[in-house]
C-alpha atoms as a PDB file:
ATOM      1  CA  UNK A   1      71.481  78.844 115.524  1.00  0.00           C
ATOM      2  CA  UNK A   2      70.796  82.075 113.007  1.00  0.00           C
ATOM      3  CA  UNK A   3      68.294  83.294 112.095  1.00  0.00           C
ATOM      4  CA  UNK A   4      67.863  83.259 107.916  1.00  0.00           C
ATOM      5  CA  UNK A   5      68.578  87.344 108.121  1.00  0.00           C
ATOM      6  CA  UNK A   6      71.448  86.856 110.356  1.00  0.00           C
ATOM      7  CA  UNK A   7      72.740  84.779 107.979  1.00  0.00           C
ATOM      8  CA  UNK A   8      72.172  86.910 104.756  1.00  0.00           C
ATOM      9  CA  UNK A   9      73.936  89.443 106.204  1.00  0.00           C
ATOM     10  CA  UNK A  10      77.024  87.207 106.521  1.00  0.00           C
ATOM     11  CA  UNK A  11      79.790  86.815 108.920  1.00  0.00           C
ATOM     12  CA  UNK A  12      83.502  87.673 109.104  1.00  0.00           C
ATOM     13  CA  UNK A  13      86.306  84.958 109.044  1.00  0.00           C
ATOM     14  CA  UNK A  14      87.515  84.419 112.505  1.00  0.00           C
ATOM     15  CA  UNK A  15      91.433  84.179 110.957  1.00  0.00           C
ATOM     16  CA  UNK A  16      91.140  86.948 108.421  1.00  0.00           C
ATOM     17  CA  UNK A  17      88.560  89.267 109.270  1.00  0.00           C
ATOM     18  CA  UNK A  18      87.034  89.281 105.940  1.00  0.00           C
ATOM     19  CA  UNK A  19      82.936  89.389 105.656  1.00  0.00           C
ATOM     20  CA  UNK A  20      81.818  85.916 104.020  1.00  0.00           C
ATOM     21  CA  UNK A  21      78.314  84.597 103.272  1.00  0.00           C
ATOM     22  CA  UNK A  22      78.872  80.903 103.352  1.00  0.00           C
ATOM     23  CA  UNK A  23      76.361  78.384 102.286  1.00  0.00           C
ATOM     24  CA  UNK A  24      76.477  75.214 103.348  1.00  0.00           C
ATOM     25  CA  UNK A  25      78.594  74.736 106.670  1.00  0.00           C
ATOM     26  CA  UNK A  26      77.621  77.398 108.931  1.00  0.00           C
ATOM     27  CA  UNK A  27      79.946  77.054 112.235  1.00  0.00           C
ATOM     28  CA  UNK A  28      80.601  79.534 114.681  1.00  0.00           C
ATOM     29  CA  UNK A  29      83.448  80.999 114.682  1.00  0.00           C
ATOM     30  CA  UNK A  30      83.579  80.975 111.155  1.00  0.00           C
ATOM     31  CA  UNK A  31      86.645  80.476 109.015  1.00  0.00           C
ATOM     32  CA  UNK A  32      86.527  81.807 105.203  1.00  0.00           C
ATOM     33  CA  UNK A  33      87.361  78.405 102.474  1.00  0.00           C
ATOM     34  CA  UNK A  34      90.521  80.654 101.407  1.00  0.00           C
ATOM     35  CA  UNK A  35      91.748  80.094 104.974  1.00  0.00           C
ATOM     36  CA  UNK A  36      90.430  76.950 105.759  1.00  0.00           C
ATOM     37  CA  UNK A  37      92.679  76.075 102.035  1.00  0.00           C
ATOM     38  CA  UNK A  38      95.786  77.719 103.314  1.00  0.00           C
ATOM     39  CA  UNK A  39      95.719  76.251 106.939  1.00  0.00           C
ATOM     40  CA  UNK A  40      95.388  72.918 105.338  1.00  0.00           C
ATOM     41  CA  UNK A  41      98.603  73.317 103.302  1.00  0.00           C
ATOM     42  CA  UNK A  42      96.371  73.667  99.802  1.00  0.00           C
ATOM     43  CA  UNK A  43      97.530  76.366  97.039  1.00  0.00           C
ATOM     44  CA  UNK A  44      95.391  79.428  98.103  1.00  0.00           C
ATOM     45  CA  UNK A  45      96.685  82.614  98.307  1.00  0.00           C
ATOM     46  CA  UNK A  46      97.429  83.593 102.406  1.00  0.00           C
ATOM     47  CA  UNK A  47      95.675  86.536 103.135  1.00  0.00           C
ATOM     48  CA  UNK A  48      97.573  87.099 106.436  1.00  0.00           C
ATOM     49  CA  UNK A  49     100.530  86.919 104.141  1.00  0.00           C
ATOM     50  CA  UNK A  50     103.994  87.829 105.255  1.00  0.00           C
ATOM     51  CA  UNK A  51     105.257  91.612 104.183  1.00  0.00           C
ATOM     52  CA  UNK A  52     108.137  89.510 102.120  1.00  0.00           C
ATOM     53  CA  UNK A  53     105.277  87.693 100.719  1.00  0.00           C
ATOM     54  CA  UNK A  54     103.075  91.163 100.167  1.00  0.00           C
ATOM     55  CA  UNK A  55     106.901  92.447  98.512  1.00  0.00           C
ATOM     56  CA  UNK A  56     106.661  89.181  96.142  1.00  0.00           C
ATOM     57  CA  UNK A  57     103.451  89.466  95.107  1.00  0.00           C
ATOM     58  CA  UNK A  58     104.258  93.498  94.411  1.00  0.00           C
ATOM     59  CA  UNK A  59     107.017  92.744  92.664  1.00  0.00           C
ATOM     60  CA  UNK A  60     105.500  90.062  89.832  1.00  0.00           C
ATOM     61  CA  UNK A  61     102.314  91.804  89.708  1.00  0.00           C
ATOM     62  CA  UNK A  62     104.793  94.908  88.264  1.00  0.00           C
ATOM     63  CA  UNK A  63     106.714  92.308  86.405  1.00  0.00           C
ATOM     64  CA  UNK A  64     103.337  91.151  84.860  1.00  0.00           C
ATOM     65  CA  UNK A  65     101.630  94.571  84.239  1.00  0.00           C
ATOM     66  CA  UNK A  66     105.179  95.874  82.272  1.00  0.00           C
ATOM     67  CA  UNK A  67     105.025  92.363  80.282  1.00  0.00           C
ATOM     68  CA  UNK A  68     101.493  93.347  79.462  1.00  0.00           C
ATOM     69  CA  UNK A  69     102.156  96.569  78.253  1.00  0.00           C
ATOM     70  CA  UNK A  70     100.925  98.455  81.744  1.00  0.00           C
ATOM     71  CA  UNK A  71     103.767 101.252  81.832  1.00  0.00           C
ATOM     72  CA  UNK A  72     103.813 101.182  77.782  1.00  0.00           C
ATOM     73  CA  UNK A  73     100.276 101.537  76.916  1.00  0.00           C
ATOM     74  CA  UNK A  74     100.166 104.770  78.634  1.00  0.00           C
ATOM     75  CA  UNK A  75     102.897 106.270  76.687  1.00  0.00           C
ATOM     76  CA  UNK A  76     101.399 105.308  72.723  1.00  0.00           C
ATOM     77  CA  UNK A  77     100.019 108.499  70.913  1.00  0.00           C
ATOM     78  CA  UNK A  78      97.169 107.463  68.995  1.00  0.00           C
ATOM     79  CA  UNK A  79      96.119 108.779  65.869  1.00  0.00           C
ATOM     80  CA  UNK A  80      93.158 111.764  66.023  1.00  0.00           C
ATOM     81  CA  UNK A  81      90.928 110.509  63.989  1.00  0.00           C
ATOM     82  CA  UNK A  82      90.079 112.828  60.454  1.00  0.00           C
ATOM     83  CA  UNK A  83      87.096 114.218  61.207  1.00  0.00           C
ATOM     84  CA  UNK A  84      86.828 116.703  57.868  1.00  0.00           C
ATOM     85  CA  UNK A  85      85.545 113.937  55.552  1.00  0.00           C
ATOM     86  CA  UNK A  86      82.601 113.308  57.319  1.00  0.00           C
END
């Protein structure tokens, strides 16, 4: 068993490498919830994704940035604000 310091400075997920602090179920070797969700078939993002999933994801987060204005909002002049009056 860990100590209470061993355990504030957290583990890494035996599947994804990532450093976790969990809380309640402490096992050894520990396994993140994200994977624990994905292994179990939930709707959690994988992250030991595919590289056609990584290209997916690439592509919509574009998608959604240019739908948001990403590659636009860089390219508006804004008005210098009249500074004489004051």
């Amino acid at each position: 068993m860990k100590t209470l310091d061993e355990r504030k400075a957290g583990t890494t997920c035996s599947r994804c490498g990532e450093q976790r602090w969990p809380f309640k179920t402490w096992q050894e070797p520990h396994t993140c919830q994200r994977c624990c969700e994905v292994l179990a078939g939930g709707n959690a993002r994988d992250p030991l994704g595919t590289d056609a999933q990584h290209a997916a994801a690439a592509v919509a987060r574009a998608a959604r940035n240019k739908e948001l204005g990403g590659e636009i909002a860089t390219k508006i002049e804004r008005p210098t604000p009249d500074m004489s009056a004051v």
